[in-house]
N, C-alpha and C. Protein backbone atom coordinates (compact mmCIF):
# COMPACT_ATOMS: atom_id res chain seq x y z
N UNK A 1 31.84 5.49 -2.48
CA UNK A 1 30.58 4.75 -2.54
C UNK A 1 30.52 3.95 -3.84
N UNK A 2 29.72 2.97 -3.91
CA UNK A 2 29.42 1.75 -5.15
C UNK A 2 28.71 2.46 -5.49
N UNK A 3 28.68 2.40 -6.41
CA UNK A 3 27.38 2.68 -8.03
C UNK A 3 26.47 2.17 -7.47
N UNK A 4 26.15 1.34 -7.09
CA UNK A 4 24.62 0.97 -6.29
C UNK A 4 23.73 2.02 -5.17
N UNK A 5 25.37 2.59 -4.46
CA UNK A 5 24.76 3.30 -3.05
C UNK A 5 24.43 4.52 -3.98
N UNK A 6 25.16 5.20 -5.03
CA UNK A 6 25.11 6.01 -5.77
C UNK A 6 23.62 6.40 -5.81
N UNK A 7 22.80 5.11 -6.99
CA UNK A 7 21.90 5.08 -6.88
C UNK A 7 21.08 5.26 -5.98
N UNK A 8 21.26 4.58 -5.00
CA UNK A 8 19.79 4.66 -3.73
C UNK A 8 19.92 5.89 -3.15
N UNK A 9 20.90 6.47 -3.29
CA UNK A 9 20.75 7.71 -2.65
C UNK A 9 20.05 8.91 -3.56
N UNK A 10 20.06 8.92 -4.88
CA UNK A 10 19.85 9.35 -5.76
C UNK A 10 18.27 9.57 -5.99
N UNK A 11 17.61 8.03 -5.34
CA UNK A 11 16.44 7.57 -5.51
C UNK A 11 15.65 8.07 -4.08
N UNK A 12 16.59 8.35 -2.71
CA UNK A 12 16.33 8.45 -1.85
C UNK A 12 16.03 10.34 -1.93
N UNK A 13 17.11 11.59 -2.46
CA UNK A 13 17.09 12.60 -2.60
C UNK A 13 15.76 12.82 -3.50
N UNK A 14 15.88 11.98 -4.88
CA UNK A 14 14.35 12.74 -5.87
C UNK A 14 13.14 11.75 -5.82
N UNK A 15 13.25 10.98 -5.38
CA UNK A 15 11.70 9.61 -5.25
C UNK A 15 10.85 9.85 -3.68
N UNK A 16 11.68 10.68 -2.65
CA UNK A 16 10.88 9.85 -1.99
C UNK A 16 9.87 10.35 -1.13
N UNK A 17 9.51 11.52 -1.67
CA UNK A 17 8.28 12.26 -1.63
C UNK A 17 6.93 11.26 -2.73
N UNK A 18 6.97 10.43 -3.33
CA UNK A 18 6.72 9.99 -4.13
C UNK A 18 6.28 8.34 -3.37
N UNK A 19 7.62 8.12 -3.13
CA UNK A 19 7.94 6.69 -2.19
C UNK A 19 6.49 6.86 -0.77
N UNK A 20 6.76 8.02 -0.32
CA UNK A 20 6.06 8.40 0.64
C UNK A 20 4.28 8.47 0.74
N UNK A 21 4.15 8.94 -0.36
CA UNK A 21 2.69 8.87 -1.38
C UNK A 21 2.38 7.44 -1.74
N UNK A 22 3.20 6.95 -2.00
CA UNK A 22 2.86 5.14 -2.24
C UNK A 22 2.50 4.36 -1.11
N UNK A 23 3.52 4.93 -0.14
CA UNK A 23 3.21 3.63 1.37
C UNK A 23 2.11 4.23 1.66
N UNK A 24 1.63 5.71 1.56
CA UNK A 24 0.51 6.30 2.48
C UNK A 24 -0.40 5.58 2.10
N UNK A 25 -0.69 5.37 0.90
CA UNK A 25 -2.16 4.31 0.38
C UNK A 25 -2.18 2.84 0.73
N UNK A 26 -0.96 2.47 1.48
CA UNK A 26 -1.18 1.54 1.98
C UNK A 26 -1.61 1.71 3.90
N UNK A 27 -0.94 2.61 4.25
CA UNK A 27 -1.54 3.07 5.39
C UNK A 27 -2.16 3.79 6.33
N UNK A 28 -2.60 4.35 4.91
CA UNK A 28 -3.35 5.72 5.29
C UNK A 28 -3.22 6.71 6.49
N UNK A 29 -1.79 6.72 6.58
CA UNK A 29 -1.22 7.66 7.89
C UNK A 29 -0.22 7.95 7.29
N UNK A 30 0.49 9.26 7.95
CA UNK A 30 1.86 10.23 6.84
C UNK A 30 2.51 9.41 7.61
N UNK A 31 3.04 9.55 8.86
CA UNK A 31 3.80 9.06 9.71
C UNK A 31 3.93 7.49 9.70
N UNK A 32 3.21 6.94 9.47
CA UNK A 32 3.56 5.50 9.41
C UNK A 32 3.82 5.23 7.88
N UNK A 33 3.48 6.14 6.87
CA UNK A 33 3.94 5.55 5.48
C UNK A 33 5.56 5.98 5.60
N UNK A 34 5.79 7.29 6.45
CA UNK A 34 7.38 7.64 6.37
C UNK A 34 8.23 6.58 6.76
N UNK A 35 7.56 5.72 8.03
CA UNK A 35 8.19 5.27 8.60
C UNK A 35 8.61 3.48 8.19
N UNK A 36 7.59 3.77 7.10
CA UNK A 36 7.47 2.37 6.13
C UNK A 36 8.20 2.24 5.11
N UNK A 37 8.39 3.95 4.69
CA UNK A 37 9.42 4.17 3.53
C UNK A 37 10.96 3.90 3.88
N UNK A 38 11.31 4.39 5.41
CA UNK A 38 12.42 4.62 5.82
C UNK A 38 12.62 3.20 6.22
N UNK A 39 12.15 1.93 6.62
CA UNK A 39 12.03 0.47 6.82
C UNK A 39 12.54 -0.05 5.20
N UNK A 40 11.98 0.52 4.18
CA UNK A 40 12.16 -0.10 3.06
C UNK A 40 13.70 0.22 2.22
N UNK A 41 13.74 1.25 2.83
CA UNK A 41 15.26 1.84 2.47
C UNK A 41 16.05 1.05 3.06
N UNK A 42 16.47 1.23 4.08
CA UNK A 42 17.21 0.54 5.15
C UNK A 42 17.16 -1.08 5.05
N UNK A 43 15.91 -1.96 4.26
CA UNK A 43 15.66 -3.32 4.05
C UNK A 43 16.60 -3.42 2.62
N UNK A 44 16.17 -2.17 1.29
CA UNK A 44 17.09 -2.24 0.22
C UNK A 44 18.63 -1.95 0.25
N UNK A 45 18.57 -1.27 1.06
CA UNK A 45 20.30 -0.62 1.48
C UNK A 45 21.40 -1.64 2.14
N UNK A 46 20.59 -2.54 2.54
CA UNK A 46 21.17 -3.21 3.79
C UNK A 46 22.34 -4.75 3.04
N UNK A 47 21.98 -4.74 1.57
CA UNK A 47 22.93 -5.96 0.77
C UNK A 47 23.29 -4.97 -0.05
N UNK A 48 24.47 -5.11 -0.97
CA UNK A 48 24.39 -4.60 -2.33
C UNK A 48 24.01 -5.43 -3.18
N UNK A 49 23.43 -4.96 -3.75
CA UNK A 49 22.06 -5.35 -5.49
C UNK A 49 23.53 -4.65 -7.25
N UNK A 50 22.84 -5.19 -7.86
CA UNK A 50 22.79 -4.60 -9.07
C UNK A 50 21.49 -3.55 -9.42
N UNK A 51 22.26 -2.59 -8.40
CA UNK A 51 21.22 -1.36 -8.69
C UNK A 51 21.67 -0.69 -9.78
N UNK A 52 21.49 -0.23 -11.36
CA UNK A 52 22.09 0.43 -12.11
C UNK A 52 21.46 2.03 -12.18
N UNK A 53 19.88 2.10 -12.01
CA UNK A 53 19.25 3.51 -12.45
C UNK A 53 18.05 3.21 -11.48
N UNK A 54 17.60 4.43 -11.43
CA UNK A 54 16.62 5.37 -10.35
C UNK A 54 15.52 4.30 -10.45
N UNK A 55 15.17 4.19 -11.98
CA UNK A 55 13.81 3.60 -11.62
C UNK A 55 13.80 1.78 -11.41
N UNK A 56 14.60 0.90 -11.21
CA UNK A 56 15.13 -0.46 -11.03
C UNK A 56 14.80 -0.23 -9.63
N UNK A 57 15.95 1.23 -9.08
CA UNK A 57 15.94 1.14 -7.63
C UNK A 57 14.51 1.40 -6.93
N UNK A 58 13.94 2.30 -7.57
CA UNK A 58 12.56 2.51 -6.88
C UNK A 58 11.76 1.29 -6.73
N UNK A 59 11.58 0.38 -7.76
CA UNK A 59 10.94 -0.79 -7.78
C UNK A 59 11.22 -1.39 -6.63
N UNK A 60 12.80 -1.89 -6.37
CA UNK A 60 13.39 -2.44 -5.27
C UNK A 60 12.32 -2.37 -4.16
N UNK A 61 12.30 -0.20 -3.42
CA UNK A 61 11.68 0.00 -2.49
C UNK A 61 10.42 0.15 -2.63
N UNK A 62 9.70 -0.05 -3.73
CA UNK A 62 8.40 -0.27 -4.04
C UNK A 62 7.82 -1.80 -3.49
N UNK A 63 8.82 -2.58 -4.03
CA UNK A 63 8.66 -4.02 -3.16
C UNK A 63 8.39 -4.15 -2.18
N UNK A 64 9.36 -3.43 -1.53
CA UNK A 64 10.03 -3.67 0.03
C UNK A 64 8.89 -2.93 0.86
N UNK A 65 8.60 -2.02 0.32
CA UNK A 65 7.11 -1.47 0.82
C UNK A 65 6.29 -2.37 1.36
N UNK A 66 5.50 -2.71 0.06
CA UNK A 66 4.47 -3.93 0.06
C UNK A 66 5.11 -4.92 0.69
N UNK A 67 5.79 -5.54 1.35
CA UNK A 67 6.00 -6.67 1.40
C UNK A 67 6.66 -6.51 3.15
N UNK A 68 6.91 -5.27 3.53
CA UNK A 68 6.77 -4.83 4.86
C UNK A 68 5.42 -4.77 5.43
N UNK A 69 4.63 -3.79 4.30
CA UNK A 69 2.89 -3.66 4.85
C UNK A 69 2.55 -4.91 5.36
N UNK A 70 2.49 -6.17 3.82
CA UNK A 70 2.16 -6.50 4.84
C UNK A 70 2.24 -8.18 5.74
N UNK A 71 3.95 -7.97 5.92
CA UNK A 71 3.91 -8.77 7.12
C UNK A 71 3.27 -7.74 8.17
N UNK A 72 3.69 -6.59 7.88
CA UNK A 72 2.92 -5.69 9.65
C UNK A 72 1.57 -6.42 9.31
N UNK A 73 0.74 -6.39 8.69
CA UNK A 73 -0.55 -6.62 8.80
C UNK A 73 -0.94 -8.15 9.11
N UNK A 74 0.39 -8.85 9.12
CA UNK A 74 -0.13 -10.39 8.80
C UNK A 74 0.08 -10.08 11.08
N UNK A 75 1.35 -9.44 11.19
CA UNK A 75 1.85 -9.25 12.49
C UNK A 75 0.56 -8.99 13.51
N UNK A 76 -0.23 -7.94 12.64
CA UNK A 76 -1.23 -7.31 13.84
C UNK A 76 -3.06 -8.53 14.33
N UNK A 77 -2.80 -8.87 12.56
CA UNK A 77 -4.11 -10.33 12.87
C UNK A 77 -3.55 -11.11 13.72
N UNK A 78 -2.31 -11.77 13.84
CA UNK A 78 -1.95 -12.82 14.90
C UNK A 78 -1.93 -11.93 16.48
N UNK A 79 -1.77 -10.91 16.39
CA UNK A 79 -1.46 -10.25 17.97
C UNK A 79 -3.30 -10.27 18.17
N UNK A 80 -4.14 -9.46 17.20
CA UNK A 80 -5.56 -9.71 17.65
C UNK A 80 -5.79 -10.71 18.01
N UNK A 81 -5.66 -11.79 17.60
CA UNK A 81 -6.13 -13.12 17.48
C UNK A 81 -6.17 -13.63 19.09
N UNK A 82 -4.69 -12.65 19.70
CA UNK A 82 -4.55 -13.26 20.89
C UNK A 82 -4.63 -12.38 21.98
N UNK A 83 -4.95 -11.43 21.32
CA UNK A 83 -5.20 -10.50 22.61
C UNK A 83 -6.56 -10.38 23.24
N UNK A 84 -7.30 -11.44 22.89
CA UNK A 84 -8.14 -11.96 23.82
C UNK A 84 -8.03 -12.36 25.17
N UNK A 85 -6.91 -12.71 25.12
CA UNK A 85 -5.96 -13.86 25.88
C UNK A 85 -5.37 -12.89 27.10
N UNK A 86 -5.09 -11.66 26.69
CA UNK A 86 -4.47 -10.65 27.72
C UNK A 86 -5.61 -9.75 28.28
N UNK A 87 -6.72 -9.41 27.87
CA UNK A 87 -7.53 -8.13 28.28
C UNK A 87 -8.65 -8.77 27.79
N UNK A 88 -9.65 -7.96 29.13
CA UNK A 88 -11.18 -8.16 28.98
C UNK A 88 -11.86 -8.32 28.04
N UNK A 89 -12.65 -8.73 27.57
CA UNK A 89 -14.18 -8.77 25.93
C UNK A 89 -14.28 -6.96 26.34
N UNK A 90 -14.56 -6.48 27.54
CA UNK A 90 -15.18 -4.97 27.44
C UNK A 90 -13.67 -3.88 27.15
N UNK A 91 -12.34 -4.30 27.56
CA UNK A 91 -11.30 -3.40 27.06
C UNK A 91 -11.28 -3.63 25.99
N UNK A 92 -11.52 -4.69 25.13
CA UNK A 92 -10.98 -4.79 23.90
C UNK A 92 -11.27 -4.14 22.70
N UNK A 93 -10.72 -3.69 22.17
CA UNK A 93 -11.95 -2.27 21.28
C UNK A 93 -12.80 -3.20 20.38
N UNK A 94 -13.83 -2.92 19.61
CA UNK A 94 -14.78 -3.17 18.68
C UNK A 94 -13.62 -3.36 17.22
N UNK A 95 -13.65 -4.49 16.72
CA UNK A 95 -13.18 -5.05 15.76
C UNK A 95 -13.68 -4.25 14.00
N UNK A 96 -15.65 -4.04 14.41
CA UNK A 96 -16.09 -3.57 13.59
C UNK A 96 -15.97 -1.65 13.21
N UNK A 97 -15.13 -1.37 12.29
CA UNK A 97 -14.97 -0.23 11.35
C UNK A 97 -15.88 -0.24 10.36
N UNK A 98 -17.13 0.59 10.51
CA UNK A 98 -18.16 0.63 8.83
C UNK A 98 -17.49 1.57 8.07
N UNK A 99 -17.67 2.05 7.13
CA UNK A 99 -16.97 3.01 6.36
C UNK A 99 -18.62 3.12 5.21
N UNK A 100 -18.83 4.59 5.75
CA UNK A 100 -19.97 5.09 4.79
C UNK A 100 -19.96 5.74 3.79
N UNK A 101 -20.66 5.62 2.95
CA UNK A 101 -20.89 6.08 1.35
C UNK A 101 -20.54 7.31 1.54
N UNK A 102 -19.61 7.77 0.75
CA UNK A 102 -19.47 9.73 0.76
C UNK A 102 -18.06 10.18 1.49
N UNK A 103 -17.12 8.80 1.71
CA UNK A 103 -16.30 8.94 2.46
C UNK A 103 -15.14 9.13 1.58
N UNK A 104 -13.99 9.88 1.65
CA UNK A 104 -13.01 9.56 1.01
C UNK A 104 -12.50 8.39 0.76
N UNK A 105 -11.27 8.60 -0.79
CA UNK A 105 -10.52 7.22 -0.54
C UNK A 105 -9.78 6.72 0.20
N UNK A 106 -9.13 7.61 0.99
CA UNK A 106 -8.59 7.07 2.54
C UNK A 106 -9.11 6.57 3.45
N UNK A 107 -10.50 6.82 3.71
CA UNK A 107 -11.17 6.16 4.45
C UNK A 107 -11.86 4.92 3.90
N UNK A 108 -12.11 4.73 2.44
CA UNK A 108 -12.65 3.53 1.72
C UNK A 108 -11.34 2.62 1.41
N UNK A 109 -10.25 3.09 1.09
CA UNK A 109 -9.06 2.23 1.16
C UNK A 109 -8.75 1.35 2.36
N UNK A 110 -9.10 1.96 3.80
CA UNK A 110 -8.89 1.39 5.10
C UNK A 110 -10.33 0.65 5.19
N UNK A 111 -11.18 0.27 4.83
CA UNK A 111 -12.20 -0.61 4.76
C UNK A 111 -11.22 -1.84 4.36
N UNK A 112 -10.77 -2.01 3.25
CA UNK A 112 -10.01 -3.03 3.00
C UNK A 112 -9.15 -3.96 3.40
N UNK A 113 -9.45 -5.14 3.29
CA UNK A 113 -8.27 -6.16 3.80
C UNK A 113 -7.39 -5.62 3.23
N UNK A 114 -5.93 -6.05 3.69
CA UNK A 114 -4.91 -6.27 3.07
C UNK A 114 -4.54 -6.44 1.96
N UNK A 115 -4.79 -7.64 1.76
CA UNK A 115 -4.74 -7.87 0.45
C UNK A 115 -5.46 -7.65 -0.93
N UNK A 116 -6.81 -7.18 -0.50
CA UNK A 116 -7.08 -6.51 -1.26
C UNK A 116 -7.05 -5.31 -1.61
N UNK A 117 -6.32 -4.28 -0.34
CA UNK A 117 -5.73 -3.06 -0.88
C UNK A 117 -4.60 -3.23 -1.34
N UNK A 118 -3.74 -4.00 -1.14
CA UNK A 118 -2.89 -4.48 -1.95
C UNK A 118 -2.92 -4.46 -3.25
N UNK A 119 -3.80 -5.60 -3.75
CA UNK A 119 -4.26 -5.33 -5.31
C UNK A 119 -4.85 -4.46 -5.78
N UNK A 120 -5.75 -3.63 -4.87
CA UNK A 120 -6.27 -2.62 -5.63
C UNK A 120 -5.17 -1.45 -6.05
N UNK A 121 -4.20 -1.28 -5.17
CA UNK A 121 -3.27 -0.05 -5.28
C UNK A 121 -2.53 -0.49 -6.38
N UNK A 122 -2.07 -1.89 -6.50
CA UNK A 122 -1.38 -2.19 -7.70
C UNK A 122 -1.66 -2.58 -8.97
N UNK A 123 -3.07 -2.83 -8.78
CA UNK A 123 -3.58 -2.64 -10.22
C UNK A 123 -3.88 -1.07 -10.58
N UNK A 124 -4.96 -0.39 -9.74
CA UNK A 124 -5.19 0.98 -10.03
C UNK A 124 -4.26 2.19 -9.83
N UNK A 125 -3.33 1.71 -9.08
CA UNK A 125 -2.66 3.23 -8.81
C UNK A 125 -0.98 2.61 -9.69
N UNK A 126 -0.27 1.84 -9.55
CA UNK A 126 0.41 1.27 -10.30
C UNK A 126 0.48 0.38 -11.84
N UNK A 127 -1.01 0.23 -12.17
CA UNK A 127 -1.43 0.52 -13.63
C UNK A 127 -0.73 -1.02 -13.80
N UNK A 128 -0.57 -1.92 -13.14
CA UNK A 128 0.14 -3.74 -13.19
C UNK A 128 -1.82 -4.40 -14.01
N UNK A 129 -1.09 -5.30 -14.64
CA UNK A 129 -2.10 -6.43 -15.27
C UNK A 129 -2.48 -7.23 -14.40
N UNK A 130 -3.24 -7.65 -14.13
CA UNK A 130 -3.19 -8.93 -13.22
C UNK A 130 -2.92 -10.43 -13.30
N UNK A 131 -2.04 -10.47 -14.13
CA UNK A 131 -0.76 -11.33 -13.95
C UNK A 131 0.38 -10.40 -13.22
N UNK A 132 -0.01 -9.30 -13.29
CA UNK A 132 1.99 -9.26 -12.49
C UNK A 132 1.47 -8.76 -11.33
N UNK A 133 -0.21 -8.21 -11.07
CA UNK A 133 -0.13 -8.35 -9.57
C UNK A 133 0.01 -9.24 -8.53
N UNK A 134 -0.54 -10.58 -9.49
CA UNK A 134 -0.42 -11.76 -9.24
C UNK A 134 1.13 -12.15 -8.81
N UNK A 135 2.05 -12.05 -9.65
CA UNK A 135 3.34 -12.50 -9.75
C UNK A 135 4.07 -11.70 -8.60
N UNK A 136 3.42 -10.10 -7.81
CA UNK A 136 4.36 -9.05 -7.45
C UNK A 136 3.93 -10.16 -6.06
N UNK A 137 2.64 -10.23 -5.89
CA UNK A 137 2.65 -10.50 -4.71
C UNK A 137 2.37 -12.21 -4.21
N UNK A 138 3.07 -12.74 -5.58
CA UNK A 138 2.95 -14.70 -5.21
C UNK A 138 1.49 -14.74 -4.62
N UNK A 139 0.52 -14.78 -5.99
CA UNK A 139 -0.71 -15.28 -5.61
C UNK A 139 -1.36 -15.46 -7.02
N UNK A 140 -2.31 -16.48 -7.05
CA UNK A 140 -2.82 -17.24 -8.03
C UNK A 140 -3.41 -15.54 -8.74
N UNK A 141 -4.01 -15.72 -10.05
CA UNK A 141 -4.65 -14.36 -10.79
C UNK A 141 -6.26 -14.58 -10.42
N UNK A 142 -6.59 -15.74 -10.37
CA UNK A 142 -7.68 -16.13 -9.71
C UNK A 142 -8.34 -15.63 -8.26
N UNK A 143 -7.11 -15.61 -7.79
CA UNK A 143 -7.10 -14.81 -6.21
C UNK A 143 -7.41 -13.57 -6.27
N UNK A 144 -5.81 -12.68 -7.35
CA UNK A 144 -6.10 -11.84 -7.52
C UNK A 144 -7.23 -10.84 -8.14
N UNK A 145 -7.99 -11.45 -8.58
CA UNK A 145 -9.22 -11.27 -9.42
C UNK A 145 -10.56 -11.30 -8.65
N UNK A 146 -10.19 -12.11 -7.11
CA UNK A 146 -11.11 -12.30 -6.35
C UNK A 146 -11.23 -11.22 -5.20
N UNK A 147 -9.60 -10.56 -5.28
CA UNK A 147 -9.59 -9.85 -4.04
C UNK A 147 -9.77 -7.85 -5.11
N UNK A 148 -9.90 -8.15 -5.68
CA UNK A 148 -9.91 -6.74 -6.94
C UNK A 148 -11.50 -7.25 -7.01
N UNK A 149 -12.26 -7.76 -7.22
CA UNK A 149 -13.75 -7.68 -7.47
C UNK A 149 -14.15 -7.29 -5.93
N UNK A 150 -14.29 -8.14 -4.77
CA UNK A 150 -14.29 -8.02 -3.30
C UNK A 150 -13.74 -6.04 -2.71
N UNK A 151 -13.07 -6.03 -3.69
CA UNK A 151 -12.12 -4.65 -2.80
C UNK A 151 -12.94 -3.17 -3.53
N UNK A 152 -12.90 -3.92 -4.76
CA UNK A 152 -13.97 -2.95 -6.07
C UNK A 152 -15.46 -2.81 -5.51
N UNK A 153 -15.97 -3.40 -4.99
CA UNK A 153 -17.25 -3.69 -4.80
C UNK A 153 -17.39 -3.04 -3.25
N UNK A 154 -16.32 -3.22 -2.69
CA UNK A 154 -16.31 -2.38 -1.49
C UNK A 154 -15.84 -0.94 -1.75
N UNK A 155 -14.99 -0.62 -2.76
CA UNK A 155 -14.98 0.95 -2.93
C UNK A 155 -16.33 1.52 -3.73
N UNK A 156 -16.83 0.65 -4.32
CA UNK A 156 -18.09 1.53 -5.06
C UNK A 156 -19.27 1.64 -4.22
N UNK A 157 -19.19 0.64 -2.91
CA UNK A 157 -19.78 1.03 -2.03
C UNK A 157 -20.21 2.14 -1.29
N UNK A 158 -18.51 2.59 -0.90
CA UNK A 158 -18.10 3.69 -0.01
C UNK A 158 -18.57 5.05 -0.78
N UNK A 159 -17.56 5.13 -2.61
CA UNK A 159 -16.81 6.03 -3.18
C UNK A 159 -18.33 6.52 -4.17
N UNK A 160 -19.58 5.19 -4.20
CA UNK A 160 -20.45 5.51 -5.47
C UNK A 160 -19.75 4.85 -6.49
N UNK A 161 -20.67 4.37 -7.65
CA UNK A 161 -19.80 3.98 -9.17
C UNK A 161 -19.27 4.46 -9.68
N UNK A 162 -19.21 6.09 -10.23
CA UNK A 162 -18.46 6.38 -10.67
C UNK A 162 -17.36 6.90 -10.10
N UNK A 163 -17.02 6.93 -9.13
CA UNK A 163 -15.58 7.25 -8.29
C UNK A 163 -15.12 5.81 -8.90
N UNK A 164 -15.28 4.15 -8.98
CA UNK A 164 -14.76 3.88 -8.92
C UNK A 164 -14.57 3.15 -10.22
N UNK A 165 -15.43 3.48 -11.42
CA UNK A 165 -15.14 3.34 -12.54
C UNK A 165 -13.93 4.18 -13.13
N UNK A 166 -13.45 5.40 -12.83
CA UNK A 166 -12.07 6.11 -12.86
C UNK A 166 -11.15 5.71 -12.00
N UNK A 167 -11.41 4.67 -11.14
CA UNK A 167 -10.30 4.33 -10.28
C UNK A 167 -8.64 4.82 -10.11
N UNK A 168 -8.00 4.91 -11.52
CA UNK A 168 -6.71 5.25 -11.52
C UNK A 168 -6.47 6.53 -11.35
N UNK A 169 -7.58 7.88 -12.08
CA UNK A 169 -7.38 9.36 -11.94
C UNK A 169 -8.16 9.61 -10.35
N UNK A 170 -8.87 8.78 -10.26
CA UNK A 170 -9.44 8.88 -8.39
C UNK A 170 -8.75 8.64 -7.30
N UNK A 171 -8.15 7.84 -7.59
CA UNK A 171 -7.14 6.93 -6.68
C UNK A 171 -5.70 8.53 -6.44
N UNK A 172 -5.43 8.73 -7.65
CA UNK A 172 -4.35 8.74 -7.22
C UNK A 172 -4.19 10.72 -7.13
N UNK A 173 -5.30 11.17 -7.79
CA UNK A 173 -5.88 12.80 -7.03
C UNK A 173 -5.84 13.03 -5.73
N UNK A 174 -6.84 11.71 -5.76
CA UNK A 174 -7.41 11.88 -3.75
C UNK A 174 -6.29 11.27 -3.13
N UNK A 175 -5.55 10.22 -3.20
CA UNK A 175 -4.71 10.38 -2.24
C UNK A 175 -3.04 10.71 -2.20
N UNK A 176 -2.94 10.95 -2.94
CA UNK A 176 -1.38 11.35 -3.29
C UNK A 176 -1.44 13.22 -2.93
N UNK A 177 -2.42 13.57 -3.18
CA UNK A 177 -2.44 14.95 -3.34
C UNK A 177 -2.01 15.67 -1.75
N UNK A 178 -2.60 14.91 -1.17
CA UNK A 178 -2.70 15.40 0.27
C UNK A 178 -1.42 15.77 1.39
N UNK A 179 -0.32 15.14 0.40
CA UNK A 179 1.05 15.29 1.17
C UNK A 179 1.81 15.45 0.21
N UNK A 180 1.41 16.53 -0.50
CA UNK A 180 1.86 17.51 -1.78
C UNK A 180 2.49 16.72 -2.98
N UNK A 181 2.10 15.58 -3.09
CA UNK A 181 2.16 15.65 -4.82
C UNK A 181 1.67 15.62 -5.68
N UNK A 182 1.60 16.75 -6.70
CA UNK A 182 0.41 16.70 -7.47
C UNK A 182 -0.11 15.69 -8.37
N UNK A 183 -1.65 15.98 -9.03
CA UNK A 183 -1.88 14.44 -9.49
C UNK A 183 -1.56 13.91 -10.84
N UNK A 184 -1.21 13.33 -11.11
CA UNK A 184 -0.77 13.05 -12.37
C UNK A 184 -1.63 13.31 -13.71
């Protein structure tokens, strides 16, 4: 094996209980974050890189994460869009999800667009400036600043203010914990 595969496997044996905890906050399901993790592996694995050490490589599938989420998500607005087109107004389920005050962050995280759980996970749970959330995910800081106030304003909704004035020790208690890793 290359020093690269070395690595990913390395990253794949001790990260990815970890890896796994990351996609979940993007999809708030075990099974589909596994299955997002195991997409992102298989997306990093699939060229050889100048992978040198664990944490370069994690970034890699930290990317590849986000950037799987979310074409799926860009995937599922265009299929809504048209699945008007295939099935009744009365089959079609209700578009509207409320998410009420007192709810966990799994359930106030899935209130969220995309993109603004996006930024919120990578500013608050990945501790990024917003320039490099900006930069991770090719979008103005302006944007990003728009979709972090919008996403903020919808978790303090859900979570109360002070859940979401701790955002980073909240964020990442409540949902990392739940598929055993403890909180930082």
């Amino acid at each position: 094996m290359n020093r690269w595969q070395d690595v990913l496997a390395e990253v794949v044996q001790e990260r990815r209980p970890a890896l796994v905890g990351y996609a979940y906050l993007f999809t708030a399901d075990r099974s589909r974050a596994e299955d997002l993790v195991h997409d992102a592996l298989v997306r990093t694995a699939g060229r050889p890189r100048t992978l040198t050490d664990v944490h370069t490589a994690e970034g890699y599938v930290r990317q590849a994460i986000r950037t799987l989420y979310l074409d799926s998500a860009r995937r599922q607005t265009s299929w809504r869009a048209k699945l008007h087109l295939l099935a009744d107004a009365d089959d079609a389920p209700s578009p509207e999800r409320a998410v009420t005050a007192g709810l966990d962050v799994r359930a106030a995280l899935a209130d969220l667009s995309p993109r603004e759980r996006a930024c919120v996970v990578l500013r608050h749970v990945d501790d990024l400036t917003v320039a490099d959330v900006a930069a991770e995910l090719n979008l103005s800081t302006g944007a990003v600043k728009r979709y972090l106030f919008d996403g903020t304003a919808k978790l303090r909704t859900a979570l109360g203010p002070d859940a979401v004035d701790e955002a980073p020790a909240a964020t990442t208690s409540l949902t990392i914990s739940p598929i055993g890793r403890t909180a930082r």
